[in-house]
N, C-alpha and C. Protein backbone atom coordinates (compact mmCIF):
# COMPACT_ATOMS: atom_id res chain seq x y z
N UNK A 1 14.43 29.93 -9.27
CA UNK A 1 13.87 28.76 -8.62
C UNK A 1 13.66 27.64 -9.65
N UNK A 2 13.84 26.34 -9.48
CA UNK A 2 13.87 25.26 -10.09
C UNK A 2 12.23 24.97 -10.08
N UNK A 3 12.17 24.33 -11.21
CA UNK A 3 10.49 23.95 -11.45
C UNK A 3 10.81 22.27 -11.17
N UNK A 4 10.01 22.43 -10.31
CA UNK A 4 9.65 20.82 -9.73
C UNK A 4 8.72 20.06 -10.88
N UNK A 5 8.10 20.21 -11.29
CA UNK A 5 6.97 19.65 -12.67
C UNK A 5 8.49 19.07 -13.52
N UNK A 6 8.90 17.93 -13.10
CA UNK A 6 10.05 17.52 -14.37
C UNK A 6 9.43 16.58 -15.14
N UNK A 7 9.35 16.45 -16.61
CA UNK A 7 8.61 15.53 -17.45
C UNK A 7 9.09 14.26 -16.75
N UNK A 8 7.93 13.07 -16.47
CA UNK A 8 8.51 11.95 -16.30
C UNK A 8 8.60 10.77 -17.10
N UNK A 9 9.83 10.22 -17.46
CA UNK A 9 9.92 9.40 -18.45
C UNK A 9 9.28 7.71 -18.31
N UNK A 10 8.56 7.82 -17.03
CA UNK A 10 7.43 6.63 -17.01
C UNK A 10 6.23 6.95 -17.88
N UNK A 11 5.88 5.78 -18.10
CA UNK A 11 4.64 5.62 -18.75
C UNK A 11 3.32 5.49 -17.78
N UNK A 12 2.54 6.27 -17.22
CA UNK A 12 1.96 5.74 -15.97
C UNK A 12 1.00 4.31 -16.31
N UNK A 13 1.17 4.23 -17.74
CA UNK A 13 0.19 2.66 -18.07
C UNK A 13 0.99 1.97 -17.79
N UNK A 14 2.66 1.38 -17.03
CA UNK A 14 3.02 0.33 -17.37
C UNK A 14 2.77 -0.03 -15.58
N UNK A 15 1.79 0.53 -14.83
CA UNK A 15 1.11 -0.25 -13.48
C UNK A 15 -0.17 -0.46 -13.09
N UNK A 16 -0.33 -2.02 -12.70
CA UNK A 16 -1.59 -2.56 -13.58
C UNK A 16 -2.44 -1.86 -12.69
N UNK A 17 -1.99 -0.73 -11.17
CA UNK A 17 -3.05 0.32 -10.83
C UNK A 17 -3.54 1.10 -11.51
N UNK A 18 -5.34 0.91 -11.60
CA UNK A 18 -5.98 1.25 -12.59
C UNK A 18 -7.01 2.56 -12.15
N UNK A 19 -8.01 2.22 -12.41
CA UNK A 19 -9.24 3.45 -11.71
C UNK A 19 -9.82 2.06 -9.99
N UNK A 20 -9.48 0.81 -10.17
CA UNK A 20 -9.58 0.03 -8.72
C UNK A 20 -8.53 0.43 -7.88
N UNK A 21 -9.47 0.60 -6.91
CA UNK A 21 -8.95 1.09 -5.56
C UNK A 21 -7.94 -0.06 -4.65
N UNK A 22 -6.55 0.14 -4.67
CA UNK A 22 -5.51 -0.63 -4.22
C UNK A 22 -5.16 -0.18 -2.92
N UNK A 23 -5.76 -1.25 -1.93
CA UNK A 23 -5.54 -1.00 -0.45
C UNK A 23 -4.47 -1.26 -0.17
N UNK A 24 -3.31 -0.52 0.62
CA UNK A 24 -1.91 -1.06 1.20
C UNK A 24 -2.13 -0.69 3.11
N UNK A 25 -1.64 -1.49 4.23
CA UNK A 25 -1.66 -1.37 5.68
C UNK A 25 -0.28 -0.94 6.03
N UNK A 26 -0.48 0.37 6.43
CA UNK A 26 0.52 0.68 7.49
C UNK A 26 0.29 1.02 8.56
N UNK A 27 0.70 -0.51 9.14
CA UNK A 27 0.40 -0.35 11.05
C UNK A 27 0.97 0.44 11.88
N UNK A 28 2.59 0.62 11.18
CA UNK A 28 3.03 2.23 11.75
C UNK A 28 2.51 2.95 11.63
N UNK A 29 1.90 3.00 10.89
CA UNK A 29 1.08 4.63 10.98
C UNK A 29 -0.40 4.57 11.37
N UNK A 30 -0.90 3.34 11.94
CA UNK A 30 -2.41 2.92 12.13
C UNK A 30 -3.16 3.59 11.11
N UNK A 31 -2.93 3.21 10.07
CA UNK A 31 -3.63 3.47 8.21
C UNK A 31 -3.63 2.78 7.74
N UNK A 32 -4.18 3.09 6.52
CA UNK A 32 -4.75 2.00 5.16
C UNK A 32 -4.50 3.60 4.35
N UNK A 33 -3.78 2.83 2.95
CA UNK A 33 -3.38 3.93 1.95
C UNK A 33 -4.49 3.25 0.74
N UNK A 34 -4.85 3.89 0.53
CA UNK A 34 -5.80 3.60 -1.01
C UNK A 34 -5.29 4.25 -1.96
N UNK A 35 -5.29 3.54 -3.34
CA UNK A 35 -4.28 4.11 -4.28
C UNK A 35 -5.43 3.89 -5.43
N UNK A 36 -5.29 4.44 -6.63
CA UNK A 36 -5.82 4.35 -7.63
C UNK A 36 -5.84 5.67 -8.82
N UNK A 37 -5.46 5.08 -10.01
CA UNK A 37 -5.08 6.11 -11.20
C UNK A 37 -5.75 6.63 -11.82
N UNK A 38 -6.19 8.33 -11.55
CA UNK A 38 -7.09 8.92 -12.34
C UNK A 38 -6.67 9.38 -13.94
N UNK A 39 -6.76 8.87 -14.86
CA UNK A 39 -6.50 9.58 -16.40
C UNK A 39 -6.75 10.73 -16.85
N UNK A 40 -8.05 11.14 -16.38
CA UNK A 40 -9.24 12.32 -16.61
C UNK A 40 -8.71 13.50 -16.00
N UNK A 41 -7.91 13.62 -15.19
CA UNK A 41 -7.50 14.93 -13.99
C UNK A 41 -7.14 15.80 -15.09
N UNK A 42 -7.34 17.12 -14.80
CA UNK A 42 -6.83 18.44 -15.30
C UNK A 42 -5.45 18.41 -15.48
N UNK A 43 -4.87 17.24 -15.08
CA UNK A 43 -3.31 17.45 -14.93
C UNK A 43 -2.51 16.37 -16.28
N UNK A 44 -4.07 15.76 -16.62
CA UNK A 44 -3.13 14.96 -17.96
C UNK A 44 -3.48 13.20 -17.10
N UNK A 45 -3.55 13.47 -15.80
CA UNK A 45 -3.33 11.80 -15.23
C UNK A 45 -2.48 12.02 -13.89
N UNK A 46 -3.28 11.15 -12.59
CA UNK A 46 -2.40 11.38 -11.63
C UNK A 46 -2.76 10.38 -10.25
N UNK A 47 -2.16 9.75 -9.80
CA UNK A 47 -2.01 8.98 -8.58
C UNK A 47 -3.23 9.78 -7.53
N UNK A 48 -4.29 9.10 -7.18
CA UNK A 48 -5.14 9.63 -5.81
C UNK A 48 -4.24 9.07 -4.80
N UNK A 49 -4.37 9.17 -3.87
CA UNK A 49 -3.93 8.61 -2.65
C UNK A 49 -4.36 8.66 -1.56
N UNK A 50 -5.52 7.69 -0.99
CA UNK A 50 -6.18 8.51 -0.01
C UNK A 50 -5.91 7.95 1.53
N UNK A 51 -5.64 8.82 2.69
CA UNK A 51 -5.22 8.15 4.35
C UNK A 51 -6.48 7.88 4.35
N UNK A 52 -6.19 6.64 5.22
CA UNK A 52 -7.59 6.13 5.77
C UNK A 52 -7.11 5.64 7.35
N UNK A 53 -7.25 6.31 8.38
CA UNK A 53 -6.72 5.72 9.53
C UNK A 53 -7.96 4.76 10.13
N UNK A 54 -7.06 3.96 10.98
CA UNK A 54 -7.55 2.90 11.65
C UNK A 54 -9.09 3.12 11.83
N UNK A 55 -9.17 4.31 12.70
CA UNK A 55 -10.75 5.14 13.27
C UNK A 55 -11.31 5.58 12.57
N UNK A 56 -11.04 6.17 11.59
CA UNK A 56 -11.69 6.33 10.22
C UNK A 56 -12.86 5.35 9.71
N UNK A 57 -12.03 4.03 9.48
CA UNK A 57 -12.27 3.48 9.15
C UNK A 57 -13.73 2.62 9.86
N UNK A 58 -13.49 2.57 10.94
CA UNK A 58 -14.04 1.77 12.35
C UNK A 58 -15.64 2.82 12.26
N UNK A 59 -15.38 4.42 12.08
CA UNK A 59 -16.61 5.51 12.13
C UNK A 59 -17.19 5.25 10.65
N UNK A 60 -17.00 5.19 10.18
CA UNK A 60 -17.26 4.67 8.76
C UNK A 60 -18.39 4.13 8.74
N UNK A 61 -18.00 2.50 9.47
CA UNK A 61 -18.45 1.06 9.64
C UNK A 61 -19.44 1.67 10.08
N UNK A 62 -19.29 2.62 11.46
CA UNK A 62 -20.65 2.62 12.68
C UNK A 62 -21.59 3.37 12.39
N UNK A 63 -21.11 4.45 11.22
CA UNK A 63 -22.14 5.48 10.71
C UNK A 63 -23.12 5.40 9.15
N UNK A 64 -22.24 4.28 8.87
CA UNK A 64 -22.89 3.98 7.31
C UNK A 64 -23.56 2.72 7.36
N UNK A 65 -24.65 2.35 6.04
CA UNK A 65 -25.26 1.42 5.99
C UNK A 65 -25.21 0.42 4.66
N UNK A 66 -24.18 0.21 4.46
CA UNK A 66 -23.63 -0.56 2.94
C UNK A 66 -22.90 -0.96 2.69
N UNK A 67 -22.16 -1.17 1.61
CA UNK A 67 -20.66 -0.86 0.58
C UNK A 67 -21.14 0.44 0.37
N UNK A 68 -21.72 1.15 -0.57
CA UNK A 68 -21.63 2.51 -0.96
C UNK A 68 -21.62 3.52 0.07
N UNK A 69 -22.20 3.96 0.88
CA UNK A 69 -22.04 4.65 2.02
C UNK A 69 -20.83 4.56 2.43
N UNK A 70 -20.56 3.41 3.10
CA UNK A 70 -19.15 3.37 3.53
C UNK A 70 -17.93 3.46 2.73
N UNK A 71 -17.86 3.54 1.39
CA UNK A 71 -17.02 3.89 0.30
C UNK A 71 -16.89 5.63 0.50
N UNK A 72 -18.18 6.10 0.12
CA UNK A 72 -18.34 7.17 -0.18
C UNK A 72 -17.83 8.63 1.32
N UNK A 73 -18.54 7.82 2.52
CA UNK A 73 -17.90 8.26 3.92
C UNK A 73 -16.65 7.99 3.83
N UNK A 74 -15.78 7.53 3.78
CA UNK A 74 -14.18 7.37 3.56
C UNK A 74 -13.80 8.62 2.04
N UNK A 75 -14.37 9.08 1.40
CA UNK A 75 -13.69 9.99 0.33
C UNK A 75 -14.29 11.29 1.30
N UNK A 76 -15.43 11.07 1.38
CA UNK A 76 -15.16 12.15 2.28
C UNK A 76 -14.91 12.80 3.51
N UNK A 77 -13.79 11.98 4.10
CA UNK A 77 -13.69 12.07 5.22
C UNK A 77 -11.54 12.02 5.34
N UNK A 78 -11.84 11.24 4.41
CA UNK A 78 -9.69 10.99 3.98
C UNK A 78 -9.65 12.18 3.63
N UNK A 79 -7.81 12.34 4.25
CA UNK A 79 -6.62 12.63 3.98
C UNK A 79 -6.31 12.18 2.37
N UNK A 80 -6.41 13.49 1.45
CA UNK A 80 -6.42 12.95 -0.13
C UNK A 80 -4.91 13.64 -0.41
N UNK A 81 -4.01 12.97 -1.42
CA UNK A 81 -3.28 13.66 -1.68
C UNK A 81 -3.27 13.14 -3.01
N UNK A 82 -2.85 13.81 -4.15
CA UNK A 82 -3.00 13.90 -5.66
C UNK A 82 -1.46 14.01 -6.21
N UNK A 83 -0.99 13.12 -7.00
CA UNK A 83 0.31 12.70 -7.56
C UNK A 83 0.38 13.00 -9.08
N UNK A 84 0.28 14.47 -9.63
CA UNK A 84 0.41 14.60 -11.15
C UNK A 84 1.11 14.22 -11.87
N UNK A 85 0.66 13.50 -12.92
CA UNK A 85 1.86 12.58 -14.49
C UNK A 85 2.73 14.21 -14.47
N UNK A 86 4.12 13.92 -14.88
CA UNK A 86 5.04 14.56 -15.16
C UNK A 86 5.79 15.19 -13.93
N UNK A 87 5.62 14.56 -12.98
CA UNK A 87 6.30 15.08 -11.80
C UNK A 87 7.43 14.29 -11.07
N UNK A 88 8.19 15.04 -10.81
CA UNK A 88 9.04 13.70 -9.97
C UNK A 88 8.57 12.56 -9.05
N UNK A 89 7.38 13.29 -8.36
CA UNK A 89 6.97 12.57 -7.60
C UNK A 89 5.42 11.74 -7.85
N UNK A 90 5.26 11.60 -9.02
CA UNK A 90 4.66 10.87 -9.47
C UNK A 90 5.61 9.31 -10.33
N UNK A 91 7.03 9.98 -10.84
CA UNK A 91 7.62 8.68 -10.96
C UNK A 91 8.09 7.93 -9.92
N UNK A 92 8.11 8.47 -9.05
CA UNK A 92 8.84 7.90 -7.50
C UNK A 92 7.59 6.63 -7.15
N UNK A 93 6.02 7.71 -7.08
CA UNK A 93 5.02 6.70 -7.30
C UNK A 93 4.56 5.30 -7.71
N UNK A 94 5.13 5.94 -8.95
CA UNK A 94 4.65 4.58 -10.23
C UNK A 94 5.64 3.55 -9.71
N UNK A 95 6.85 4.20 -9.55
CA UNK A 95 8.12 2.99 -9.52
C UNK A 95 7.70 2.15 -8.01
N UNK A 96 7.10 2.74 -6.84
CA UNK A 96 6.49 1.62 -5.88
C UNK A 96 5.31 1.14 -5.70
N UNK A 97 4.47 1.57 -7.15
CA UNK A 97 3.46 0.33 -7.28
C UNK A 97 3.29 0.10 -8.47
N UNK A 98 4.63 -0.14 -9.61
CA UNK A 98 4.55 -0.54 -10.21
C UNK A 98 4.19 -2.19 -10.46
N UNK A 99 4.40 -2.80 -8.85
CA UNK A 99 3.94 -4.16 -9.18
C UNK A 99 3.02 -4.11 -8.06
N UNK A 100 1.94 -3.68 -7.46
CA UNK A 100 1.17 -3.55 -6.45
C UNK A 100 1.32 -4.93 -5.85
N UNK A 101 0.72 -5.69 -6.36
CA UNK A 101 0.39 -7.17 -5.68
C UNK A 101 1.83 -7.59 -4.76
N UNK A 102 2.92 -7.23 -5.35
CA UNK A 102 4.17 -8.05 -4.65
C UNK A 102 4.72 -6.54 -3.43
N UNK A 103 3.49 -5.92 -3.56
CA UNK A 103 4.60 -4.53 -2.29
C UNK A 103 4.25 -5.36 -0.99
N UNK A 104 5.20 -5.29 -0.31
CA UNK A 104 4.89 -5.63 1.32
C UNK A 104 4.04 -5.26 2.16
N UNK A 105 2.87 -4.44 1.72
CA UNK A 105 2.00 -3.71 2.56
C UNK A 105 0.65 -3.90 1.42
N UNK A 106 0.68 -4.61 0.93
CA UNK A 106 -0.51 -5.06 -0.44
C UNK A 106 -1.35 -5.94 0.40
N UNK A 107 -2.80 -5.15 0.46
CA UNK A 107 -4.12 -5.85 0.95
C UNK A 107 -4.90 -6.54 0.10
N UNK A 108 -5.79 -5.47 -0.51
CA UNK A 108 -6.90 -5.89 -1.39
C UNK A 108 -7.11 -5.11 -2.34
N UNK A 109 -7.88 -4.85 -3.00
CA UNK A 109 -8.22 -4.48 -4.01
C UNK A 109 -10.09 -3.90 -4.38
N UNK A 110 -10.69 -3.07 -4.87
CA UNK A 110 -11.50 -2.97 -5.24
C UNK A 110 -12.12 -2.09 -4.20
N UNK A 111 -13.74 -1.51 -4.46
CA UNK A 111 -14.57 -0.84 -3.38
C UNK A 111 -15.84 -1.69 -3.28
N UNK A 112 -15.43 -3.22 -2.38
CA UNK A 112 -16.43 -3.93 -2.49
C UNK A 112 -16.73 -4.52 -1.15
N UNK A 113 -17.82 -5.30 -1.05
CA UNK A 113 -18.26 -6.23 0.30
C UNK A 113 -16.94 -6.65 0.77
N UNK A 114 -16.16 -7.64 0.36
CA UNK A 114 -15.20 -8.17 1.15
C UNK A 114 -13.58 -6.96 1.32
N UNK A 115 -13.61 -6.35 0.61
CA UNK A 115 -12.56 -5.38 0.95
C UNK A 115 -13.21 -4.27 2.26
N UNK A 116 -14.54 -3.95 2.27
CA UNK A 116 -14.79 -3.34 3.16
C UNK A 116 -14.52 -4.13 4.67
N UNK A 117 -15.03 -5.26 4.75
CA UNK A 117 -14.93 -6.18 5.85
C UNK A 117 -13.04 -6.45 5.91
N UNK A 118 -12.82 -6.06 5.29
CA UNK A 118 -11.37 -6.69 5.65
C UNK A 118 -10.79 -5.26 5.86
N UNK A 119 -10.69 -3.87 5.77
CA UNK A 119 -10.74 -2.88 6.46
C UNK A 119 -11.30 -2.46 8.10
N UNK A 120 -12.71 -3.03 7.57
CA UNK A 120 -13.38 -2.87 9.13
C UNK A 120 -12.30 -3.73 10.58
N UNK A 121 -12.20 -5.21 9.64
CA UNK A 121 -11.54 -5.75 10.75
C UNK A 121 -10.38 -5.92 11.18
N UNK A 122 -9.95 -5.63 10.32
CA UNK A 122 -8.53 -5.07 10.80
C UNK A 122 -8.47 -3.88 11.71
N UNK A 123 -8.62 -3.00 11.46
CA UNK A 123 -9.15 -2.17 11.87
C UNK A 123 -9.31 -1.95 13.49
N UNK A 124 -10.32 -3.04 13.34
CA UNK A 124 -10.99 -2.94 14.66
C UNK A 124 -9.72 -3.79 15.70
N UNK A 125 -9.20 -4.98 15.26
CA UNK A 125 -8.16 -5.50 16.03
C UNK A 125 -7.03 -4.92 16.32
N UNK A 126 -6.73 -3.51 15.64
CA UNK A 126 -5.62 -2.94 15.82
C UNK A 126 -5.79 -1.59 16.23
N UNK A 127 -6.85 -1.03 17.08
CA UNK A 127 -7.11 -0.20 17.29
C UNK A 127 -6.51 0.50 18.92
């Protein structure tokens, strides 16, 4: 059997996704993808990736009382999937957000007041 773990010859520093949380909308899929690069992982460094669907998002809003709450209700409540440095599919990664800001599905940025509101409402109009 072939070992999938193939060294990858990206650098995962050359995408300015950092430890901030990079919101992307896919209305096909009534989601919000949150992206952001852990260094620290057991794995050397690796892409989080967390689903955040539409309703998710909306129960979030109705059950929490903040930014932090509602940050924190979304980690634990997403669809997480984890992208380890040296994998194929961590260069596949890097290479479509290597420029985050210019991807076609690029929202916002950060785990703050106005990124939350711009989740919520979207959200809510496309529900």
């Amino acid at each position: 059997m072939e070992d999938r773990k193939v060294k990858s010859e990206l650098n995962p520093n050359t995408t300015p996704i950092g430890e901030d949380d990079y919101y992307f909308i896919r209305k096909d899929l009534y989601e919000f993808i949150g992206v952001y690069y852990n260094p620290d992982s057991t794995a050397g460094g690796q892409f989080v990736i967390l689903h955040l669907p539409f309703d998710l998002i909306i129960e979030a809003s109705e059950s929490t009382a903040g930014v932090k709450d509602f940050f924190e209700y979304l980690d634990e409540n997403a669809k997480i999937g984890l992208v380890d440095v040296g994998t194929v599919a961590f260069e596949e990664c890097l290479r479509e957000f290597e420029h985050p800001k210019s991807h076609s599905n690029f929202l916002c940025i950060g785990r703050n007041y106005e990124t939350m509101n711009t989740l919520v409402s979207i959200s809510e109009r496309n529900k």
